[in-house]
C-alpha atoms as a PDB file:
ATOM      1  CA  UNK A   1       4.489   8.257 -23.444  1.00  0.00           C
ATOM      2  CA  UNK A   2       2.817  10.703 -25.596  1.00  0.00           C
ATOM      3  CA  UNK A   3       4.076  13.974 -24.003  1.00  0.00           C
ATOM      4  CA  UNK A   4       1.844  16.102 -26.052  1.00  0.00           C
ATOM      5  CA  UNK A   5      -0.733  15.121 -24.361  1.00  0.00           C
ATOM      6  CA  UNK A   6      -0.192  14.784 -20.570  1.00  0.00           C
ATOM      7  CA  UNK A   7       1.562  18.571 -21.154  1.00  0.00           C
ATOM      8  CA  UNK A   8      -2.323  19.671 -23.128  1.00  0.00           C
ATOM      9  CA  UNK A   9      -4.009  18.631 -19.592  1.00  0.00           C
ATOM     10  CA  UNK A  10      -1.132  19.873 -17.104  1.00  0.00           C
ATOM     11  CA  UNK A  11      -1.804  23.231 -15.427  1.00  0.00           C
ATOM     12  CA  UNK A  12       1.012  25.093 -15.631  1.00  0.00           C
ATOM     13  CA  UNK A  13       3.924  25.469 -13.050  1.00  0.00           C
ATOM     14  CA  UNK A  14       2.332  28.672 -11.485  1.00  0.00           C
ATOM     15  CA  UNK A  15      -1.124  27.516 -10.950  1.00  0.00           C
ATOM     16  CA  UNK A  16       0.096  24.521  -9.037  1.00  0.00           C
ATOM     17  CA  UNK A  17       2.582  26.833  -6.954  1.00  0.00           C
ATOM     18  CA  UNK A  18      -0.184  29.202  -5.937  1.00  0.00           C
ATOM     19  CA  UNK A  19      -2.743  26.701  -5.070  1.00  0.00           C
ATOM     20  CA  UNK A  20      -4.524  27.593  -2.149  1.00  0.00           C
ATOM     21  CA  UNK A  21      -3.881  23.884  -0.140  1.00  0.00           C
ATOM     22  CA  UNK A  22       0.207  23.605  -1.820  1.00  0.00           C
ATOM     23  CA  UNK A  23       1.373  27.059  -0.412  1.00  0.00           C
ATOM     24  CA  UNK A  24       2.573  25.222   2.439  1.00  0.00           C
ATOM     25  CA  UNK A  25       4.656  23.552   0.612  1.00  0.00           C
ATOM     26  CA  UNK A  26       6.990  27.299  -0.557  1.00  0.00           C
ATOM     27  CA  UNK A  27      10.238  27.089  -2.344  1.00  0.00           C
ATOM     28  CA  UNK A  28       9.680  22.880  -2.619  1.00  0.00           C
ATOM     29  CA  UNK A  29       7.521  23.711  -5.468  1.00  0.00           C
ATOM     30  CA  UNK A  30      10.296  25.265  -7.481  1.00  0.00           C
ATOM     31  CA  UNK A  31      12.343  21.936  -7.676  1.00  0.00           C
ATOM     32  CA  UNK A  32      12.889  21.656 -11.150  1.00  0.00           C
ATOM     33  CA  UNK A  33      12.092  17.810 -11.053  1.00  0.00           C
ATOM     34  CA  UNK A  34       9.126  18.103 -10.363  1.00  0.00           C
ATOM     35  CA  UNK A  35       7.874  19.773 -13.513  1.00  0.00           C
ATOM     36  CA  UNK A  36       9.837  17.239 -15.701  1.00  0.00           C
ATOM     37  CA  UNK A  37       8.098  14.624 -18.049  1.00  0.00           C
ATOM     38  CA  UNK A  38      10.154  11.248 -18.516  1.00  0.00           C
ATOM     39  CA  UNK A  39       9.560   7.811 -17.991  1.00  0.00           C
ATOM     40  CA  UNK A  40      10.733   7.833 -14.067  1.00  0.00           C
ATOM     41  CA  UNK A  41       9.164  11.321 -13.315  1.00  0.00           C
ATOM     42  CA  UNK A  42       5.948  10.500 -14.845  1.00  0.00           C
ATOM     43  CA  UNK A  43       5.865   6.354 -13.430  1.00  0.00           C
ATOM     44  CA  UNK A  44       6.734   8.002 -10.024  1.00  0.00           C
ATOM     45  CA  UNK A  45       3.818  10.262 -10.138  1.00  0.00           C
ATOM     46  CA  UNK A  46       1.289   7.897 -10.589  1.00  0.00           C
ATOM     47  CA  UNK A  47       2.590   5.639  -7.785  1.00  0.00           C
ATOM     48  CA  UNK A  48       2.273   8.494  -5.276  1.00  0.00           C
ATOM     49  CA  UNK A  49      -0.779   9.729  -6.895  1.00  0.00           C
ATOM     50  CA  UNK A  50      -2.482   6.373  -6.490  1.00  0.00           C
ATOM     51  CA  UNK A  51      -1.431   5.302  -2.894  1.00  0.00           C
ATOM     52  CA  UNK A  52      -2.458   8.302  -1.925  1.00  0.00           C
ATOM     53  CA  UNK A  53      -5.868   8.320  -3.561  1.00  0.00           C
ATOM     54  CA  UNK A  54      -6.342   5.336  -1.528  1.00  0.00           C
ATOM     55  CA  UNK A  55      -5.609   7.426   2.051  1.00  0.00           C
ATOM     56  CA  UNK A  56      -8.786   7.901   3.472  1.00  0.00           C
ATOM     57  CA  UNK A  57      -8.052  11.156   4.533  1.00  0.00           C
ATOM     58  CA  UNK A  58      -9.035  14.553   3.777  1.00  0.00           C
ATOM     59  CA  UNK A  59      -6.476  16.741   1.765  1.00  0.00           C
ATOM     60  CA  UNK A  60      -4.718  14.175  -0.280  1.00  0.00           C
ATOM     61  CA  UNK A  61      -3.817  16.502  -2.643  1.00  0.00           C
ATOM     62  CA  UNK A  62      -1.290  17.782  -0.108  1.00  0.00           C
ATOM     63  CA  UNK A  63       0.069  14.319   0.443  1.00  0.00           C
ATOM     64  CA  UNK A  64       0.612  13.282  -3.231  1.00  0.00           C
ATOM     65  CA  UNK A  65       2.288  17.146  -3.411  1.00  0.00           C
ATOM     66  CA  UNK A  66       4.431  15.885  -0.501  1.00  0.00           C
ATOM     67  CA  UNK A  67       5.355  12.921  -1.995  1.00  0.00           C
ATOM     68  CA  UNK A  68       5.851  14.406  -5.685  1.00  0.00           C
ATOM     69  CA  UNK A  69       8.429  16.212  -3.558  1.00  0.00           C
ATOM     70  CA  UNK A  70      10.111  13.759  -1.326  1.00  0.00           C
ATOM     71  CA  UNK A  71      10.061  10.801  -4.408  1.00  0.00           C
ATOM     72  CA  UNK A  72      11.087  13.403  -7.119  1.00  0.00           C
ATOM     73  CA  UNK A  73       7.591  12.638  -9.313  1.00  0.00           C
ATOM     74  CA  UNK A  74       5.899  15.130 -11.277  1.00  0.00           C
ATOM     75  CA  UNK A  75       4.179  17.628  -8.990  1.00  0.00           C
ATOM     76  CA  UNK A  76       0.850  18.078 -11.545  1.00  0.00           C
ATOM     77  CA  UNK A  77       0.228  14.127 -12.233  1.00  0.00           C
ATOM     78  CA  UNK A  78       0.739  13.171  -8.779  1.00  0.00           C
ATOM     79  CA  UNK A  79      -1.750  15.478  -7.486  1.00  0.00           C
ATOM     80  CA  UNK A  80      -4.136  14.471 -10.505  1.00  0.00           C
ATOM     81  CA  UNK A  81      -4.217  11.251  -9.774  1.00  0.00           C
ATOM     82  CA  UNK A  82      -6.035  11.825  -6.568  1.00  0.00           C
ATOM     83  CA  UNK A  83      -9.005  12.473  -8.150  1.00  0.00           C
ATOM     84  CA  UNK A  84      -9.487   9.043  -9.023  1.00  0.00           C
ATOM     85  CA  UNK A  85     -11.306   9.395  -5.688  1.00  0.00           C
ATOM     86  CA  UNK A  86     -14.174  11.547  -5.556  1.00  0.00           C
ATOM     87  CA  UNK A  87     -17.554  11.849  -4.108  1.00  0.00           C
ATOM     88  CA  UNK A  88     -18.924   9.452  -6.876  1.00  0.00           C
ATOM     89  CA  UNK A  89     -16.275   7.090  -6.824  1.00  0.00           C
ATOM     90  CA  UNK A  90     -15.229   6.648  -2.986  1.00  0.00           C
ATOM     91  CA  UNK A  91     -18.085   4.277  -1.314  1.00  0.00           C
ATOM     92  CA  UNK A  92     -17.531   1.303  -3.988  1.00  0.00           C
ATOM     93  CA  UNK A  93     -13.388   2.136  -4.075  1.00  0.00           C
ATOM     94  CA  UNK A  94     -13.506   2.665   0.139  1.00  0.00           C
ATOM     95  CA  UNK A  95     -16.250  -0.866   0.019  1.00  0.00           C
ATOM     96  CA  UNK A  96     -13.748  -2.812  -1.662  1.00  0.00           C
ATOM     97  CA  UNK A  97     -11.347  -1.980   0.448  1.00  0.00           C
ATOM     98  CA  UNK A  98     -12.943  -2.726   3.290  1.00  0.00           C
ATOM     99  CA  UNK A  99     -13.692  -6.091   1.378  1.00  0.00           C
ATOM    100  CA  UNK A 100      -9.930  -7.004   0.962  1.00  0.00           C
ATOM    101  CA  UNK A 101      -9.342  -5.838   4.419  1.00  0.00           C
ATOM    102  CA  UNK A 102     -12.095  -8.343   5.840  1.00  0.00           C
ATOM    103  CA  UNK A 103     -10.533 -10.757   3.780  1.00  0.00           C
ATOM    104  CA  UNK A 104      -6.907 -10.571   4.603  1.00  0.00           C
ATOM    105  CA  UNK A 105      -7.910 -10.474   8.430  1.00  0.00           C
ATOM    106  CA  UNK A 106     -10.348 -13.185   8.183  1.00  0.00           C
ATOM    107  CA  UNK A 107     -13.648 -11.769   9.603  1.00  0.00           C
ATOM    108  CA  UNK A 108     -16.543 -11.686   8.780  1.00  0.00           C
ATOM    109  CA  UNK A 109     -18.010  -9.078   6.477  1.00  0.00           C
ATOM    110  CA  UNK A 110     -20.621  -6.481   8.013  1.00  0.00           C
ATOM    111  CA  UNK A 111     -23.853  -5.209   6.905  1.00  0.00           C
ATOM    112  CA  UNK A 112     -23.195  -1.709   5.530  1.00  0.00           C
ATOM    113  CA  UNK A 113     -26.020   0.566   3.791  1.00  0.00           C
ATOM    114  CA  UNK A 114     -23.955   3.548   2.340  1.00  0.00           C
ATOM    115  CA  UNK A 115     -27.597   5.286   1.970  1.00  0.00           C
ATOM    116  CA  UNK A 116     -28.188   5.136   5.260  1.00  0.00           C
ATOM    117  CA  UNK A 117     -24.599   7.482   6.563  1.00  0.00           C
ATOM    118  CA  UNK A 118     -25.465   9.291   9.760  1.00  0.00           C
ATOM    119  CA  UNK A 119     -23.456   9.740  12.756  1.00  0.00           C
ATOM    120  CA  UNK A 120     -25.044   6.800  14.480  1.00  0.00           C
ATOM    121  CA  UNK A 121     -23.670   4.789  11.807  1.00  0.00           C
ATOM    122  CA  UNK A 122     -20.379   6.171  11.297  1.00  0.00           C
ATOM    123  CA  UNK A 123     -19.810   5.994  15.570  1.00  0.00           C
ATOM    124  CA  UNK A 124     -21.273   1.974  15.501  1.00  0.00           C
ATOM    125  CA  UNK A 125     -20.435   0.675  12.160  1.00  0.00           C
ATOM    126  CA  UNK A 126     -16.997   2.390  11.822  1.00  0.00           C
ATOM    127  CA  UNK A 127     -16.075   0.878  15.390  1.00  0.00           C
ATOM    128  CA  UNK A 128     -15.827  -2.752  14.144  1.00  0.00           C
ATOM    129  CA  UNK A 129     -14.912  -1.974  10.594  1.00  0.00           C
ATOM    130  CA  UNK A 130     -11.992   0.696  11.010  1.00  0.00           C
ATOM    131  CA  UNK A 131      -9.137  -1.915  10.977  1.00  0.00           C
ATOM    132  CA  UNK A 132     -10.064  -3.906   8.008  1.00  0.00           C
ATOM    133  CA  UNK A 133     -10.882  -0.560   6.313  1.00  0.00           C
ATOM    134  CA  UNK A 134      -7.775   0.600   6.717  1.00  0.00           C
ATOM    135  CA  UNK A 135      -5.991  -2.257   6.052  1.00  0.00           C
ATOM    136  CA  UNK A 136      -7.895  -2.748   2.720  1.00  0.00           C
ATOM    137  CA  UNK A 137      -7.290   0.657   2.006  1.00  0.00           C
ATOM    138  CA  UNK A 138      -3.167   0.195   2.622  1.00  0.00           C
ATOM    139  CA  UNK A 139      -2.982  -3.036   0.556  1.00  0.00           C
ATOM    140  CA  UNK A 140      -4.770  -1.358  -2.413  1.00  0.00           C
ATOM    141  CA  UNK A 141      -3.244   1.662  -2.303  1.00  0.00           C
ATOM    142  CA  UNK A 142      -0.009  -0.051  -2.727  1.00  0.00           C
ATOM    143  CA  UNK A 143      -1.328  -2.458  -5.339  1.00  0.00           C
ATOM    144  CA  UNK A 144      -2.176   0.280  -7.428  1.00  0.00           C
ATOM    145  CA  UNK A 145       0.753   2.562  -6.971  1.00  0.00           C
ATOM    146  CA  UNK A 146       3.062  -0.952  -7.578  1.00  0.00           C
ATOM    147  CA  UNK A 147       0.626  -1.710 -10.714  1.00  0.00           C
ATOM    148  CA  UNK A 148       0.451   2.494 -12.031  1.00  0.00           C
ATOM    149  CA  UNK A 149       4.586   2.485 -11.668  1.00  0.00           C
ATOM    150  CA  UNK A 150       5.172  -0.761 -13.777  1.00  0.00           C
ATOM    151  CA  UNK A 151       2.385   0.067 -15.594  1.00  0.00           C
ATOM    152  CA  UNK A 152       3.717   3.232 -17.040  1.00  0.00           C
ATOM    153  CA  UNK A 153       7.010   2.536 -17.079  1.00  0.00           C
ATOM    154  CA  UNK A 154       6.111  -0.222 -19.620  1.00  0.00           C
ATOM    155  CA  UNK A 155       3.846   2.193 -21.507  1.00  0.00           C
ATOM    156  CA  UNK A 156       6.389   4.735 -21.880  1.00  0.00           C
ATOM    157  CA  UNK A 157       8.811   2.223 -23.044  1.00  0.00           C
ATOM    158  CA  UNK A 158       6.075   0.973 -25.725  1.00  0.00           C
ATOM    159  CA  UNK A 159       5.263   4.377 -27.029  1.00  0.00           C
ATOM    160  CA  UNK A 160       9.256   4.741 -27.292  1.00  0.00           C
ATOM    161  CA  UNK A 161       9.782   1.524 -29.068  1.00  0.00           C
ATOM    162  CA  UNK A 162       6.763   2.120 -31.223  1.00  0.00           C
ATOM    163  CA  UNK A 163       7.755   5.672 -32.544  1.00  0.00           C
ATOM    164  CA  UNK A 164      11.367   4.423 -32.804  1.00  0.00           C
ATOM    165  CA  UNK A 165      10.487   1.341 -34.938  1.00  0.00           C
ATOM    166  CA  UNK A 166       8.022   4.051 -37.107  1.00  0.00           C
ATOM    167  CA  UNK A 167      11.257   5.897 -37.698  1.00  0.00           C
ATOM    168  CA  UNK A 168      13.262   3.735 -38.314  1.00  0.00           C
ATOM    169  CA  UNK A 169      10.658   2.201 -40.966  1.00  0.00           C
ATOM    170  CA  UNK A 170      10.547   5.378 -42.234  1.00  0.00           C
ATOM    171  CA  UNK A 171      14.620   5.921 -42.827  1.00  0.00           C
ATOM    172  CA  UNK A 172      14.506   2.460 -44.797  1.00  0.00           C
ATOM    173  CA  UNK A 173      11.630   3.165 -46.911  1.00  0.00           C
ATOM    174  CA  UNK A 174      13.332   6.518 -47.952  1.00  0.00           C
ATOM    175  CA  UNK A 175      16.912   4.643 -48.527  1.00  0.00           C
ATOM    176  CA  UNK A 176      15.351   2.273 -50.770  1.00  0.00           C
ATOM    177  CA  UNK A 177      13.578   4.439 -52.223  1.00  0.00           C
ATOM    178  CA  UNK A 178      16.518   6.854 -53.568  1.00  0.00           C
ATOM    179  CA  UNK A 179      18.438   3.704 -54.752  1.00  0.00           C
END
C-alpha cells in the first residue's frame, strides 16, 4: 500500500495522544504498534474503523481508539475511518441499515421522514424500529469491517506485487542492457 501517502494524511503520534476524547486512553497510546504501517496494522485498522463507524453511538472515535488498542491496528486510520459517518452521511448509511435489519427480521418496513426528526418522532418511530436498526447496523458494520480487512489486505499485496514486478523489470532491462 502506498505508504507515502496514508503517512502525508496521518496526524502525527502526539496529536492523536493529546486528543481531547483519547486522553482516557494514557500510556495505551504509546504502544508502538499502533503507530506502525504494514499490511496487518493497516487491514486491522480499517476493520475496527468501519464496524465502528457503523455503532450508532456517540464518541466512536473512542471505540475505534479502543479497538486500535485491543486488535493491535493503527491508532490514526482506525479512528479516521469513523468519519465515514458524519452528519451528511448518517440518515441514508443509518436508513439502510435499518433496511437490512427489516429485512433479515422479516417485518415490514415503516414510514420514516428524516425531515421531519423531533422528539415525538424519535420516542414513536424509534420504539418499533430500534431492533431492526440495530440489527442492520451490526450486520453492516461487520460486512464492512470483513470487506475493508480483505479488502486491504489484497490491496497491499497488489501494490507489493506491482512495485516488485516494476523492479524486477527494471533489473532485467539494465542486465540486458550492459550485455
Amino acid at each position: 500500500m502506498p505508504r507515502k501517502l496514508l503517512l502525508r494524511y496521518m496526524p502525527d503520534h502526539e496529536t492523536i495522544r493529546t486528543h481531547k476524547c483519547l486522553r482516557c486512553f494514557g500510556v495505551l497510546l504509546h504502544k508502538p504498534s499502533l503507530w506502525h504501517l504494514n499490511r496487518r496494522s493497516v487491514a486491522t485498522a480499517f476493520a475496527v474503523g468501519l464496524f465502528f463507524a457503523f455503532v450508532p453511538l456517540p464518541f466512536q472515535m473512542v471505540l475505534a481508539a479502543g479497538g486500535a488498542i485491543l486488535f493491535n491496528g493503527n491508532l490514526p486510520i482506525s479512528v479516521a475511518m469513523v468519519w465515514l459517518t458524519n452528519p451528511l452521511t448518517m440518515p441514508p448509511i443509518f436508513y439502510v441499515a435499518y433496511l437490512v435489519g427489516a429485512w433479515i427480521l422479516n417485518v415490514p418496513k415503516g414510514n420514516f421522514n428524516f425531515d421531519n426528526l423531533s422528539l415525538e418522532w424519535l420516542h414513536n418511530g424509534l420504539a418499533s424500529a430500534w431492533q431492526p436498526f440495530l440489527l442492520g447496523c451490526l450486520v453492516l458494520g461487520a460486512v464492512s469491517a470483513l470487506t475493508g480487512y480483505v479488502g486491504m489486505h489484497l490491496a497491499w499485496r497488489t501494490m507489493v506485487l506491482k512495485r516488485w514486478r516494476r523492479r524486477h523489470h527494471h533489473q532485467l532491462s539494465k542486465l540486458s542492457q550492459s550485455h
